[in-house]
PDB file of N, CA and C in Angstrom:
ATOM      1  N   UNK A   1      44.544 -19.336-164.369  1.00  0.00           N
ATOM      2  CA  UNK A   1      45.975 -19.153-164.398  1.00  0.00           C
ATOM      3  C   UNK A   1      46.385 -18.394-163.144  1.00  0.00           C
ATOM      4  N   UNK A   2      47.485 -18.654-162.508  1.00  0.00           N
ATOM      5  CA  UNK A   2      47.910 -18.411-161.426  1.00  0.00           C
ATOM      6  C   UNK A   2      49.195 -17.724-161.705  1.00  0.00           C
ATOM      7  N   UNK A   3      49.432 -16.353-160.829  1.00  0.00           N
ATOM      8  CA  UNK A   3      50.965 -16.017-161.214  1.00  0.00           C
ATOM      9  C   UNK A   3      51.267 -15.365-159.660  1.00  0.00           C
ATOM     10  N   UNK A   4      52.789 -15.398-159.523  1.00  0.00           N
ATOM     11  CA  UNK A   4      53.207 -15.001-158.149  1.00  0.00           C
ATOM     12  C   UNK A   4      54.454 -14.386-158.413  1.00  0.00           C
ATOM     13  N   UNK A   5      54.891 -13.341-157.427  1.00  0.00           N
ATOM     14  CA  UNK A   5      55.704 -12.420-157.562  1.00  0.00           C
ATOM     15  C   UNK A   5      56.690 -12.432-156.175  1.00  0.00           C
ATOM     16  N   UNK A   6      57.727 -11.948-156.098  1.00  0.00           N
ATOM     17  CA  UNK A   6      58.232 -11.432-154.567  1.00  0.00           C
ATOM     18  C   UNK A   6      59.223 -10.673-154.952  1.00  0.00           C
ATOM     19  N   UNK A   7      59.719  -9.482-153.880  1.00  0.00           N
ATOM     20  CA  UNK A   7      60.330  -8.283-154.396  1.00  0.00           C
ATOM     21  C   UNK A   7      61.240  -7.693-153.157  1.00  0.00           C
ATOM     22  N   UNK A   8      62.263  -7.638-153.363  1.00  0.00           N
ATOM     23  CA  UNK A   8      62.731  -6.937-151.909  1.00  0.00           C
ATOM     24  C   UNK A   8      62.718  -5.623-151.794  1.00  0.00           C
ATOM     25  N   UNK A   9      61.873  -5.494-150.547  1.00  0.00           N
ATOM     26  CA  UNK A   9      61.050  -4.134-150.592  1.00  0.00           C
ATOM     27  C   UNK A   9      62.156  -2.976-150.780  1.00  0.00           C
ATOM     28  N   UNK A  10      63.499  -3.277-150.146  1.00  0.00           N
ATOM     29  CA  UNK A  10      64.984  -2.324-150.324  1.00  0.00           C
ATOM     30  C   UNK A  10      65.315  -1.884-151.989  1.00  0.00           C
ATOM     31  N   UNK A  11      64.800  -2.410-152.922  1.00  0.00           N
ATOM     32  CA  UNK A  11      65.156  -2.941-154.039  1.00  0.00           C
ATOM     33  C   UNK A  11      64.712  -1.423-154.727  1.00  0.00           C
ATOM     34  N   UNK A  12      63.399  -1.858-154.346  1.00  0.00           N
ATOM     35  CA  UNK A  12      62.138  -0.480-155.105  1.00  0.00           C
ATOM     36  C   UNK A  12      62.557   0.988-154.050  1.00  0.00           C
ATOM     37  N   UNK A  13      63.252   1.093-152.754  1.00  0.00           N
ATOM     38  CA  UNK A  13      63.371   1.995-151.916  1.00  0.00           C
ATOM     39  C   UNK A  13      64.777   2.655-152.461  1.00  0.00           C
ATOM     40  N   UNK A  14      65.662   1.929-152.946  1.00  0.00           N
ATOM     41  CA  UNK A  14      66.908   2.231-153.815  1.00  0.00           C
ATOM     42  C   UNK A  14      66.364   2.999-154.736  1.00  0.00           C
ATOM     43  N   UNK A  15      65.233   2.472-155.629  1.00  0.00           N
ATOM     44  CA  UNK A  15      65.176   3.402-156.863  1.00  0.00           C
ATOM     45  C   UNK A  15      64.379   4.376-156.567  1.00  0.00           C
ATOM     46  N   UNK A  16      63.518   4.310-155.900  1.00  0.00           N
ATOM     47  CA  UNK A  16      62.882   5.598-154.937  1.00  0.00           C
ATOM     48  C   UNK A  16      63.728   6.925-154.750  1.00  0.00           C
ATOM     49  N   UNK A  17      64.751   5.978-154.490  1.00  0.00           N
ATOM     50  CA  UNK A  17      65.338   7.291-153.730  1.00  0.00           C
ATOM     51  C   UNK A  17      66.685   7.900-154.782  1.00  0.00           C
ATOM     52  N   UNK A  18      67.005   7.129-155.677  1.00  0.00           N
ATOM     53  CA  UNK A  18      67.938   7.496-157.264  1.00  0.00           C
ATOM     54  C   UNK A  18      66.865   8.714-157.542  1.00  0.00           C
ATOM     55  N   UNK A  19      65.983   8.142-157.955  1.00  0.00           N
ATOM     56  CA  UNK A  19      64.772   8.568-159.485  1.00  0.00           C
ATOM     57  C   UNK A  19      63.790   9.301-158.772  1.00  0.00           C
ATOM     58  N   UNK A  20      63.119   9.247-157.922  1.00  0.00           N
ATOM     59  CA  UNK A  20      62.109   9.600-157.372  1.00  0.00           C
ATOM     60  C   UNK A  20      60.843   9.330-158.279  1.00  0.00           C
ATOM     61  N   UNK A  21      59.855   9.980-158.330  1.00  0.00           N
ATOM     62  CA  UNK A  21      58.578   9.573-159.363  1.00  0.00           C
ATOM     63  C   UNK A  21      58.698   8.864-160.396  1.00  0.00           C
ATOM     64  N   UNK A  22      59.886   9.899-161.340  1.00  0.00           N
ATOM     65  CA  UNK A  22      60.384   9.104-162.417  1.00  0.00           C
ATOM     66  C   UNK A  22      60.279   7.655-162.203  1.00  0.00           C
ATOM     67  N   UNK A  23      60.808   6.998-161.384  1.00  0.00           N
ATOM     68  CA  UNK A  23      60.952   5.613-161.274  1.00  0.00           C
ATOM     69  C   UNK A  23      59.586   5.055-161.233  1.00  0.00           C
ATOM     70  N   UNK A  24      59.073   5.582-160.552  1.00  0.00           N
ATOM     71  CA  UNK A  24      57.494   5.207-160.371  1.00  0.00           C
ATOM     72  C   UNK A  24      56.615   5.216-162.131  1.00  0.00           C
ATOM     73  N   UNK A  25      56.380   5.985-162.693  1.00  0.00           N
ATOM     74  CA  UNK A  25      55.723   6.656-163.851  1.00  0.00           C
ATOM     75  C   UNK A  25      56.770   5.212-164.863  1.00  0.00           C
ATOM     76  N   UNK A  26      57.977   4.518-164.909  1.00  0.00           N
ATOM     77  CA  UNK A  26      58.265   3.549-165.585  1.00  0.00           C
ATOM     78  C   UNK A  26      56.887   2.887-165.358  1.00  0.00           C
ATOM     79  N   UNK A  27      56.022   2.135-164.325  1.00  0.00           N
ATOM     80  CA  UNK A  27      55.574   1.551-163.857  1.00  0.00           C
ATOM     81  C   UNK A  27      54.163   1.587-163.423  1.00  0.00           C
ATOM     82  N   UNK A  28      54.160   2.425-163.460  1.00  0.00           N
ATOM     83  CA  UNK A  28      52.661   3.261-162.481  1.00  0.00           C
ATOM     84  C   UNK A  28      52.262   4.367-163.430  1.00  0.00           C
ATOM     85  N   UNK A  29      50.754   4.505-163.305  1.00  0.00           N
ATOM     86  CA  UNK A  29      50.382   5.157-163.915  1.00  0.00           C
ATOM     87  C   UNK A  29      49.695   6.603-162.386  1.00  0.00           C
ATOM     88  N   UNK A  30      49.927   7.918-163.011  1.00  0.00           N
ATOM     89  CA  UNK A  30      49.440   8.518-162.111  1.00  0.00           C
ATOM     90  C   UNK A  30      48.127   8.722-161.178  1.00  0.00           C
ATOM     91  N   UNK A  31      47.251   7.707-161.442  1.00  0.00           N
ATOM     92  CA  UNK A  31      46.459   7.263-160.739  1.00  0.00           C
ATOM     93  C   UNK A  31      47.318   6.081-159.395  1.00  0.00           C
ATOM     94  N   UNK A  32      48.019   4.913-160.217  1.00  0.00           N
ATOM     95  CA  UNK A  32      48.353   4.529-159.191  1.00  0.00           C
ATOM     96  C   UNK A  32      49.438   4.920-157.988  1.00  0.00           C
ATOM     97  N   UNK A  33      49.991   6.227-158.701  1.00  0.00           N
ATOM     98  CA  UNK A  33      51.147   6.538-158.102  1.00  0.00           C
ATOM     99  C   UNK A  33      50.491   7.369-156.675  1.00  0.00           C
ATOM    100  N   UNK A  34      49.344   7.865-156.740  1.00  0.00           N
ATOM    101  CA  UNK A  34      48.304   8.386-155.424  1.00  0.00           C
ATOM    102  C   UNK A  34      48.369   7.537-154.728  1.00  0.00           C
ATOM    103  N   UNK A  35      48.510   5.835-154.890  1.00  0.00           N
ATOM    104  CA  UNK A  35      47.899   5.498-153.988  1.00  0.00           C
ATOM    105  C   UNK A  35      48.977   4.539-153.197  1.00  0.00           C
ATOM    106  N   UNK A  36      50.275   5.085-153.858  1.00  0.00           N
ATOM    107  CA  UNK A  36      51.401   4.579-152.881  1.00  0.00           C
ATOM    108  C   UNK A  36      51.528   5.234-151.880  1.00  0.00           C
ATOM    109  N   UNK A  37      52.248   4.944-150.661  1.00  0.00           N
ATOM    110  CA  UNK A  37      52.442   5.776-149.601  1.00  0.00           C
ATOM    111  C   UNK A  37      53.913   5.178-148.933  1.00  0.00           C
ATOM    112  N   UNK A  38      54.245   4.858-149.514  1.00  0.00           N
ATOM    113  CA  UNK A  38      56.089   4.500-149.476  1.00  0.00           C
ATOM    114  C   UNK A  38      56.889   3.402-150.328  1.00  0.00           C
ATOM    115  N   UNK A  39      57.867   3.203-150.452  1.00  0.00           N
ATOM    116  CA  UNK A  39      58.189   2.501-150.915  1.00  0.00           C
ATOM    117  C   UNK A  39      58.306   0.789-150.789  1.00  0.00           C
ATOM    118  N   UNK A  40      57.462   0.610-149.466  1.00  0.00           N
ATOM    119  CA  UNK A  40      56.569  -0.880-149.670  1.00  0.00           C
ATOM    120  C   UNK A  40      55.231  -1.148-150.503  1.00  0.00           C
ATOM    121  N   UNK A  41      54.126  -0.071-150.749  1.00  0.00           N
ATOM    122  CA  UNK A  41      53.707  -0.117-151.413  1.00  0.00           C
ATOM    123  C   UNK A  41      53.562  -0.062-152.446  1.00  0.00           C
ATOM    124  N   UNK A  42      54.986   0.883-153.205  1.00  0.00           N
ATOM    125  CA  UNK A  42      55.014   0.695-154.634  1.00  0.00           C
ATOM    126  C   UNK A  42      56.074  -0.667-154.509  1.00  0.00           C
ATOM    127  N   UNK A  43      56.525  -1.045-154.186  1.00  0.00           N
ATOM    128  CA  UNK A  43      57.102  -3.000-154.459  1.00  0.00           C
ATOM    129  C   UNK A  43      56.307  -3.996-154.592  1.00  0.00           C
ATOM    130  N   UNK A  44      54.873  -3.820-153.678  1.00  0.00           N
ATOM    131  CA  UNK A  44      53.359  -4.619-154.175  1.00  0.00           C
ATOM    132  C   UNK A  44      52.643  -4.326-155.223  1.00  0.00           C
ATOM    133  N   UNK A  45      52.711  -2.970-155.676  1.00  0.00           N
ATOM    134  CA  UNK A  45      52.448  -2.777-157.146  1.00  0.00           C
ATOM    135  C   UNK A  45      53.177  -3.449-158.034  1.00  0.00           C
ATOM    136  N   UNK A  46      54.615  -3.436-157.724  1.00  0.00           N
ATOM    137  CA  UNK A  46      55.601  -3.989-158.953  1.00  0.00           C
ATOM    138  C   UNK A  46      54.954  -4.998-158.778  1.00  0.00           C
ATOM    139  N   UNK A  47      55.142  -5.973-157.386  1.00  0.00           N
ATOM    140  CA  UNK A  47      55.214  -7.340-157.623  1.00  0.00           C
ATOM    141  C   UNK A  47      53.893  -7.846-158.302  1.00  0.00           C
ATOM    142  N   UNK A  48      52.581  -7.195-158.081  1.00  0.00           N
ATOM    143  CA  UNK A  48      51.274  -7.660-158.723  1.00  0.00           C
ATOM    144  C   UNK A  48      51.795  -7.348-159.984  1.00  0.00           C
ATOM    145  N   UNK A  49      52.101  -6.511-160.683  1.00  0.00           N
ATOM    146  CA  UNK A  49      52.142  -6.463-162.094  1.00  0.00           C
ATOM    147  C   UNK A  49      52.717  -7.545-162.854  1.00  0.00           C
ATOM    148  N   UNK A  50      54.409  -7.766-161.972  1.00  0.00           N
ATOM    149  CA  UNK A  50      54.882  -9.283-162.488  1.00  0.00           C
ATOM    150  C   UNK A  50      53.678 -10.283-161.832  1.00  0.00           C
ATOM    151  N   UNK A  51      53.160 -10.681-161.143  1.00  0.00           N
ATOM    152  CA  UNK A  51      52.539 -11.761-161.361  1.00  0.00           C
ATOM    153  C   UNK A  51      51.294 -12.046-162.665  1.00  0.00           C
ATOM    154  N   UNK A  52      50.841 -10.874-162.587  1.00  0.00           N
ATOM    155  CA  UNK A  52      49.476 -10.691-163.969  1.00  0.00           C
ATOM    156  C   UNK A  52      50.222 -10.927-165.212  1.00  0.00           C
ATOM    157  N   UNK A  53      52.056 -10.822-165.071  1.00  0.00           N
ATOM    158  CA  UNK A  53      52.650 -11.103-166.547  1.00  0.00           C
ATOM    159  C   UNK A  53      52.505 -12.742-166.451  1.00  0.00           C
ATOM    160  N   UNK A  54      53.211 -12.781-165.062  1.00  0.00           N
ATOM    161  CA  UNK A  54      53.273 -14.706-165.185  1.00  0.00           C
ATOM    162  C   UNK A  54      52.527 -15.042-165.351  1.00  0.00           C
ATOM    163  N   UNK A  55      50.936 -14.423-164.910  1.00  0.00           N
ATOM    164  CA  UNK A  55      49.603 -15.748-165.011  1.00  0.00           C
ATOM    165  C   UNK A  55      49.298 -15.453-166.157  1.00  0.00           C
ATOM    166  N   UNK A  56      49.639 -14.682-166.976  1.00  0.00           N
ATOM    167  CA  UNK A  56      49.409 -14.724-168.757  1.00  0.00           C
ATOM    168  C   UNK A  56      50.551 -15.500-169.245  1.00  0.00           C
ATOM    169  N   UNK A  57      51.803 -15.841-168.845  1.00  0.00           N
ATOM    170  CA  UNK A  57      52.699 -16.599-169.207  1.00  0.00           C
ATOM    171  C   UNK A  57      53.355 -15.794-170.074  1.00  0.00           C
ATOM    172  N   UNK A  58      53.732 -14.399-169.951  1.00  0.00           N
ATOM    173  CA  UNK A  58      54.146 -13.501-171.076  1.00  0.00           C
ATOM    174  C   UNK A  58      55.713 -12.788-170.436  1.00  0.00           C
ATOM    175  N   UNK A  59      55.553 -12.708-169.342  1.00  0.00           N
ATOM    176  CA  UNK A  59      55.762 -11.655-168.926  1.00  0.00           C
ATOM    177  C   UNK A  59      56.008 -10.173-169.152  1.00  0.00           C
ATOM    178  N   UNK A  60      56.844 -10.000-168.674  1.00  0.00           N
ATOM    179  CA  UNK A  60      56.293  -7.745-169.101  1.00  0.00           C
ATOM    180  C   UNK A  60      57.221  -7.949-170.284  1.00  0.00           C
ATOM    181  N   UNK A  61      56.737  -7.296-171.278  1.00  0.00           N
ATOM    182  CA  UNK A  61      57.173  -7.290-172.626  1.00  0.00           C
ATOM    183  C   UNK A  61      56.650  -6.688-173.424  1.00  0.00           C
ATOM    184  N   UNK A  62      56.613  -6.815-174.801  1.00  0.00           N
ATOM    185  CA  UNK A  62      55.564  -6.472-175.672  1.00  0.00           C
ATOM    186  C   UNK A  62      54.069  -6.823-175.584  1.00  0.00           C
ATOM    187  N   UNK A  63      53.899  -8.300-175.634  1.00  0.00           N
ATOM    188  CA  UNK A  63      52.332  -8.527-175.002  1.00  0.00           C
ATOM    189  C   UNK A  63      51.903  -7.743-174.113  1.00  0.00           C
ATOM    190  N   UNK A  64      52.483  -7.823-172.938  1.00  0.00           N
ATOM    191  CA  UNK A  64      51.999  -7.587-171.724  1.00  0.00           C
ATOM    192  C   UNK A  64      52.763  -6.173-171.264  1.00  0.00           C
ATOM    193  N   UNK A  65      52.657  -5.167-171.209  1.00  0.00           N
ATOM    194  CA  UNK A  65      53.673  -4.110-170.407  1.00  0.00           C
ATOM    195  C   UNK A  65      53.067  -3.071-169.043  1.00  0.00           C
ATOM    196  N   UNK A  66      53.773  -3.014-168.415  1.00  0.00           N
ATOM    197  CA  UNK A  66      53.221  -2.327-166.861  1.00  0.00           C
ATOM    198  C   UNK A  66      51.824  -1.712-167.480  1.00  0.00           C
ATOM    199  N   UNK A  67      52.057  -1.095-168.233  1.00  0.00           N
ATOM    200  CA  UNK A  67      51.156   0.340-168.369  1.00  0.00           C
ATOM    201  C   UNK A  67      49.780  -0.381-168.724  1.00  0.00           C
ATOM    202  N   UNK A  68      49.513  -2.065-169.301  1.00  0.00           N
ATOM    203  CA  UNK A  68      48.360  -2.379-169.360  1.00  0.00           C
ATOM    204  C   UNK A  68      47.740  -2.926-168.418  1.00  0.00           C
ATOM    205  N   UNK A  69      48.136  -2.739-167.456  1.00  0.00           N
ATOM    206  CA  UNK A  69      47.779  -3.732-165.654  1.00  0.00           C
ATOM    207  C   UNK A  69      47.786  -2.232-165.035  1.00  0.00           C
ATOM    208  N   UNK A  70      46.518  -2.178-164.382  1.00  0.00           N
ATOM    209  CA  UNK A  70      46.172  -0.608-163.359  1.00  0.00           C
ATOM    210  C   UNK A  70      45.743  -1.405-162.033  1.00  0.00           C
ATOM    211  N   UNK A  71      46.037  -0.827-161.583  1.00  0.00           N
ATOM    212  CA  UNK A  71      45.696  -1.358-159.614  1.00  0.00           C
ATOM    213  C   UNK A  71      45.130   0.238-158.780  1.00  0.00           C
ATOM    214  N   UNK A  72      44.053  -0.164-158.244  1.00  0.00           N
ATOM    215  CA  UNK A  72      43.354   0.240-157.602  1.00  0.00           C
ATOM    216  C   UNK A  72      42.676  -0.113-156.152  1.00  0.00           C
ATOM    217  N   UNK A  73      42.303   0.516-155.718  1.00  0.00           N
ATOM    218  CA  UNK A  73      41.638  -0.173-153.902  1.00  0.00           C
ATOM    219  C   UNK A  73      39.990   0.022-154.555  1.00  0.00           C
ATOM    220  N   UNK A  74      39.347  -0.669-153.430  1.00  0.00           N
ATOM    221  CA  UNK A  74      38.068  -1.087-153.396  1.00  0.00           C
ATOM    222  C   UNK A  74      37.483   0.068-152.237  1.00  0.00           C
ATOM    223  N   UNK A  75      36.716   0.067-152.264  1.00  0.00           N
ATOM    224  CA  UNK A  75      35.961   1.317-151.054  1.00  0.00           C
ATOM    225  C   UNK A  75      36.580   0.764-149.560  1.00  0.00           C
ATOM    226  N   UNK A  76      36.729  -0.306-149.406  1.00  0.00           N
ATOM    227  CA  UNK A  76      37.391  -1.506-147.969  1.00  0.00           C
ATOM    228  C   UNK A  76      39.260  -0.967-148.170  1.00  0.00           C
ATOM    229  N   UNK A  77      39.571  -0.798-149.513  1.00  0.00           N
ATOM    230  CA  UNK A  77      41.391  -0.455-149.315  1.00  0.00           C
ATOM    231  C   UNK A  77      41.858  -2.004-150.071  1.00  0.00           C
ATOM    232  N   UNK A  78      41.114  -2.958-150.403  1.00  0.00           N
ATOM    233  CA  UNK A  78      41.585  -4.021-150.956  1.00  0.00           C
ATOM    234  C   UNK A  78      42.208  -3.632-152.285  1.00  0.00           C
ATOM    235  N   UNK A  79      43.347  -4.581-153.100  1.00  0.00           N
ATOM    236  CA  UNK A  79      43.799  -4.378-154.400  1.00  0.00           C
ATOM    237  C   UNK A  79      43.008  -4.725-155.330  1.00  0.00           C
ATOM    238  N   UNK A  80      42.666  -3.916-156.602  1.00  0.00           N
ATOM    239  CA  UNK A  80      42.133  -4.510-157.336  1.00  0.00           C
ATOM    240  C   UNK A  80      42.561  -4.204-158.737  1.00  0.00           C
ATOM    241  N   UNK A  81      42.150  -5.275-159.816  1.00  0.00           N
ATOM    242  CA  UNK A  81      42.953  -5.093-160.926  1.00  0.00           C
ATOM    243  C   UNK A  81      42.227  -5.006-161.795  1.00  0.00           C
ATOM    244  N   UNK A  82      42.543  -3.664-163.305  1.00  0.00           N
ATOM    245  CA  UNK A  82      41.791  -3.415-164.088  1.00  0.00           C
ATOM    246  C   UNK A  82      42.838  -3.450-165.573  1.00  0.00           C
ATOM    247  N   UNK A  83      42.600  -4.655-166.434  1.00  0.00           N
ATOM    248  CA  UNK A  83      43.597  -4.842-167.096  1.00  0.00           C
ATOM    249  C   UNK A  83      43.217  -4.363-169.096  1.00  0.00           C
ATOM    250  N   UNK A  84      44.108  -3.688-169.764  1.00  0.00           N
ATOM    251  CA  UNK A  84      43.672  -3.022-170.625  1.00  0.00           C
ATOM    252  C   UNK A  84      42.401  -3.966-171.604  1.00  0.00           C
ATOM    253  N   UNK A  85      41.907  -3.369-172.375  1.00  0.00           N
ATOM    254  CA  UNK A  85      41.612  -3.911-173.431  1.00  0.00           C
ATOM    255  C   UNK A  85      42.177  -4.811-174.227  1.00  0.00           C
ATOM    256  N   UNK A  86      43.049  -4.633-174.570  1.00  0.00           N
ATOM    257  CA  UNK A  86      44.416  -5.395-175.525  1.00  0.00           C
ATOM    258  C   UNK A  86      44.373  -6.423-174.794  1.00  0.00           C
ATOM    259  N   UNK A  87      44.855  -6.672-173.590  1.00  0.00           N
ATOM    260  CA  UNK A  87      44.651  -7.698-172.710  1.00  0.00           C
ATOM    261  C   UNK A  87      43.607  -8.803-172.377  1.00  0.00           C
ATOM    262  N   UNK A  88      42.550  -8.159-171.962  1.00  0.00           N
ATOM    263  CA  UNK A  88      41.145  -8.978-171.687  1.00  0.00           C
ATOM    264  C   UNK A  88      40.982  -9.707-173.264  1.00  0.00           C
ATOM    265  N   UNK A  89      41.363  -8.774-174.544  1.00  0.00           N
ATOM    266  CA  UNK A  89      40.741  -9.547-175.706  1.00  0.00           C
ATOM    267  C   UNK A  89      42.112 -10.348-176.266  1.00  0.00           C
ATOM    268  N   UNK A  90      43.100 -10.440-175.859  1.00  0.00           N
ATOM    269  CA  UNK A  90      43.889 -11.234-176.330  1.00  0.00           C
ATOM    270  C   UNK A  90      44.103 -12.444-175.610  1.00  0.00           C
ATOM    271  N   UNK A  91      43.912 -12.670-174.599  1.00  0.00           N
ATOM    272  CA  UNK A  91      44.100 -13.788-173.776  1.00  0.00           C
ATOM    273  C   UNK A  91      42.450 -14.096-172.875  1.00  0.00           C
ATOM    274  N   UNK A  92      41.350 -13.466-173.394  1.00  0.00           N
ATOM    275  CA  UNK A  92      39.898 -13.977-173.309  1.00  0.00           C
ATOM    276  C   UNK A  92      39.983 -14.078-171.519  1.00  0.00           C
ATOM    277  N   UNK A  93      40.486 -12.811-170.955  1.00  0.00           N
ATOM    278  CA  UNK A  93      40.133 -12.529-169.786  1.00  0.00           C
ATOM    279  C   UNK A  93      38.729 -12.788-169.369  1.00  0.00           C
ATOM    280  N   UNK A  94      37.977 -13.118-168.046  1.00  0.00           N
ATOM    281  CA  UNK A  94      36.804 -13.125-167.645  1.00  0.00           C
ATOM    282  C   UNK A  94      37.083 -12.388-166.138  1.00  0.00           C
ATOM    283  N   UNK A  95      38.118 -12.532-165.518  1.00  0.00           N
ATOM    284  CA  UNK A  95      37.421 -12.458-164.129  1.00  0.00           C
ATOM    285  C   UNK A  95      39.104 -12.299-163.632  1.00  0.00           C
ATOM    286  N   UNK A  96      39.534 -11.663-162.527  1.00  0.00           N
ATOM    287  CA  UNK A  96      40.602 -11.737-161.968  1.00  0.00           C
ATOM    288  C   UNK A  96      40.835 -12.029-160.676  1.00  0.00           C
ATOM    289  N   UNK A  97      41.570 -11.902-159.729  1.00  0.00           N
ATOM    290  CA  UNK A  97      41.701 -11.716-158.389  1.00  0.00           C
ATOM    291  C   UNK A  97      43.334 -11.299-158.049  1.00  0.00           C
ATOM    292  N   UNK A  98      43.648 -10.644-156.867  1.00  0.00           N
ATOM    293  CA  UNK A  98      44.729 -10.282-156.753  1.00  0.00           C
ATOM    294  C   UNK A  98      44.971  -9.817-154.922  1.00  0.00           C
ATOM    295  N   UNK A  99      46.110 -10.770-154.470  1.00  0.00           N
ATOM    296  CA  UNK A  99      46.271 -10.093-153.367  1.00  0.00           C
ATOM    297  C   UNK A  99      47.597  -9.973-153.099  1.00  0.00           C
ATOM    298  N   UNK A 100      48.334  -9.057-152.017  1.00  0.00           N
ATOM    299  CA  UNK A 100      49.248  -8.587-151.980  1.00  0.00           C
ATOM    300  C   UNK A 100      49.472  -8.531-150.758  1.00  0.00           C
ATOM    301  N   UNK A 101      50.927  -8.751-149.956  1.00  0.00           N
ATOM    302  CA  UNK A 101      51.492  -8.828-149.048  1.00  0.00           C
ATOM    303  C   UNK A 101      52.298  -8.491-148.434  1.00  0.00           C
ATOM    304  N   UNK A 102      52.810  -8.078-147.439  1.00  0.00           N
ATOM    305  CA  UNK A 102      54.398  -7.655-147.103  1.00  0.00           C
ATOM    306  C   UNK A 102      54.666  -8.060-145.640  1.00  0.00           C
ATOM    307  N   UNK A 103      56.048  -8.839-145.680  1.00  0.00           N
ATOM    308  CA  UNK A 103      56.710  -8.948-144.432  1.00  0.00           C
ATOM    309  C   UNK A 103      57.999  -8.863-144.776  1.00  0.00           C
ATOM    310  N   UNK A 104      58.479  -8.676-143.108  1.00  0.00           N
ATOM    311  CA  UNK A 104      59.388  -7.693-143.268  1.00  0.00           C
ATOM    312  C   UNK A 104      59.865  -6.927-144.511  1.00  0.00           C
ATOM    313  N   UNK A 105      61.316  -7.296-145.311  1.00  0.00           N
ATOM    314  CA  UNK A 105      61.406  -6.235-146.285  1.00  0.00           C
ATOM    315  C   UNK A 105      61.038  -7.259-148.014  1.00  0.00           C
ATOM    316  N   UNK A 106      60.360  -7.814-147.593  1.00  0.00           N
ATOM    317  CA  UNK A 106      59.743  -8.265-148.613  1.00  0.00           C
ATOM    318  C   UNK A 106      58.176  -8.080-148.714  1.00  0.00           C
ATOM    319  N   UNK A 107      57.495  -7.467-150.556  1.00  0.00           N
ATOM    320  CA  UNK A 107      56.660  -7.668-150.658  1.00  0.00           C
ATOM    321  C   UNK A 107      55.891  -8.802-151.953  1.00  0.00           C
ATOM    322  N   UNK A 108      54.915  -9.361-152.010  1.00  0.00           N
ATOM    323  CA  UNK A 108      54.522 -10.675-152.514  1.00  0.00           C
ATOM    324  C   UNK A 108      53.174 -10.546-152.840  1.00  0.00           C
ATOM    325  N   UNK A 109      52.997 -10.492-154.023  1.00  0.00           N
ATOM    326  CA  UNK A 109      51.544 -10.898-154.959  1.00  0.00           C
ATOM    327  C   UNK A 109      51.116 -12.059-155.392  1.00  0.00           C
ATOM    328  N   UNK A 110      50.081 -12.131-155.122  1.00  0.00           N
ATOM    329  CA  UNK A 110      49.438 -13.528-155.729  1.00  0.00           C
ATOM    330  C   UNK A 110      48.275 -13.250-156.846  1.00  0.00           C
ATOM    331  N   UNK A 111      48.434 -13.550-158.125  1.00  0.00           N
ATOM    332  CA  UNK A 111      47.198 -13.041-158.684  1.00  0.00           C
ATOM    333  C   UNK A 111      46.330 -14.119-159.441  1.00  0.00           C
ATOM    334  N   UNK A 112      45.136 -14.449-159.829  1.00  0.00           N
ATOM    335  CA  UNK A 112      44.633 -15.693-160.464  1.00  0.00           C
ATOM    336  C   UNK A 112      43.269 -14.942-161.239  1.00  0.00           C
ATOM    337  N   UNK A 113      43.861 -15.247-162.815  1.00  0.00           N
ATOM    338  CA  UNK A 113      43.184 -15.172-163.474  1.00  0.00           C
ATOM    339  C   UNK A 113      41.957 -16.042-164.592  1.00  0.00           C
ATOM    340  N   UNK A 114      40.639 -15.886-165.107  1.00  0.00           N
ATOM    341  CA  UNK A 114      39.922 -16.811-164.771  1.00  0.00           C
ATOM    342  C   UNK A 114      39.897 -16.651-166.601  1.00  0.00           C
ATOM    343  N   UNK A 115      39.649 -17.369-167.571  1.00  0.00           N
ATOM    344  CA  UNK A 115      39.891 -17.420-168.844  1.00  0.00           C
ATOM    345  C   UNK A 115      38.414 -17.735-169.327  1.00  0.00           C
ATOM    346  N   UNK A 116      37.943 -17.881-170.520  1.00  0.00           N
ATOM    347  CA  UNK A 116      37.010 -18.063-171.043  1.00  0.00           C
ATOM    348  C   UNK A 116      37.238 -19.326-171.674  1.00  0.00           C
TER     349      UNK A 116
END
């Protein structure tokens, strides 16, 4: 399953700058909130999260909600995705992938998930 996202990076820099963390902590868990470093990087967080809703076909909701999708870097700085329990056993997760992008004030996830 395949899911894709795009986000205007101004979008998430608006609420950045309303809410500050707060806005973040809707979304992010304080692990991932370390590993933003402006408000393009937390818009590639958003946008991976909506795509892991689309490639479950759920989107963020009850099934699926931010807080069960965690993103992390790899020892290299790559994205990587660690998705709850609830998740992997409800939709027979095996395997994921996830990459993330930004130009100009747009940022864009691609994520593909591998099913049993």
């Amino acid at each position: 399953m395949i899911g894709v996202d795009l986000i205007k990076t101004s979008r998430m820099n608006g609420l950045m700058g309303r809410f500050g963390e707060k806005a973040l902590l809707k979304f992010l868990s304080p692990d991932e909130i370390k590993l933003v470093k402006n408000y393009k990087t937390a818009s590639g967080f958003w946008a991976t999260k909506e795509a892991v809703s689309k490639a479950l076909g759920v989107g963020i909701g009850k099934e699926c909600s931010f807080h069960d999708i965690k993103i992390s870097k790899t020892p290299k700085g790559a994205p990587k995705l660690e998705l709850s329990q609830k998740i992997m056993d409800n939709f027979n997760i095996k395997d994921t992938s996830v990459s993330i992008t930004h130009d100009g004030e747009y940022a864009i996830a691609v994520v593909a998930i591998q099913t049993s």
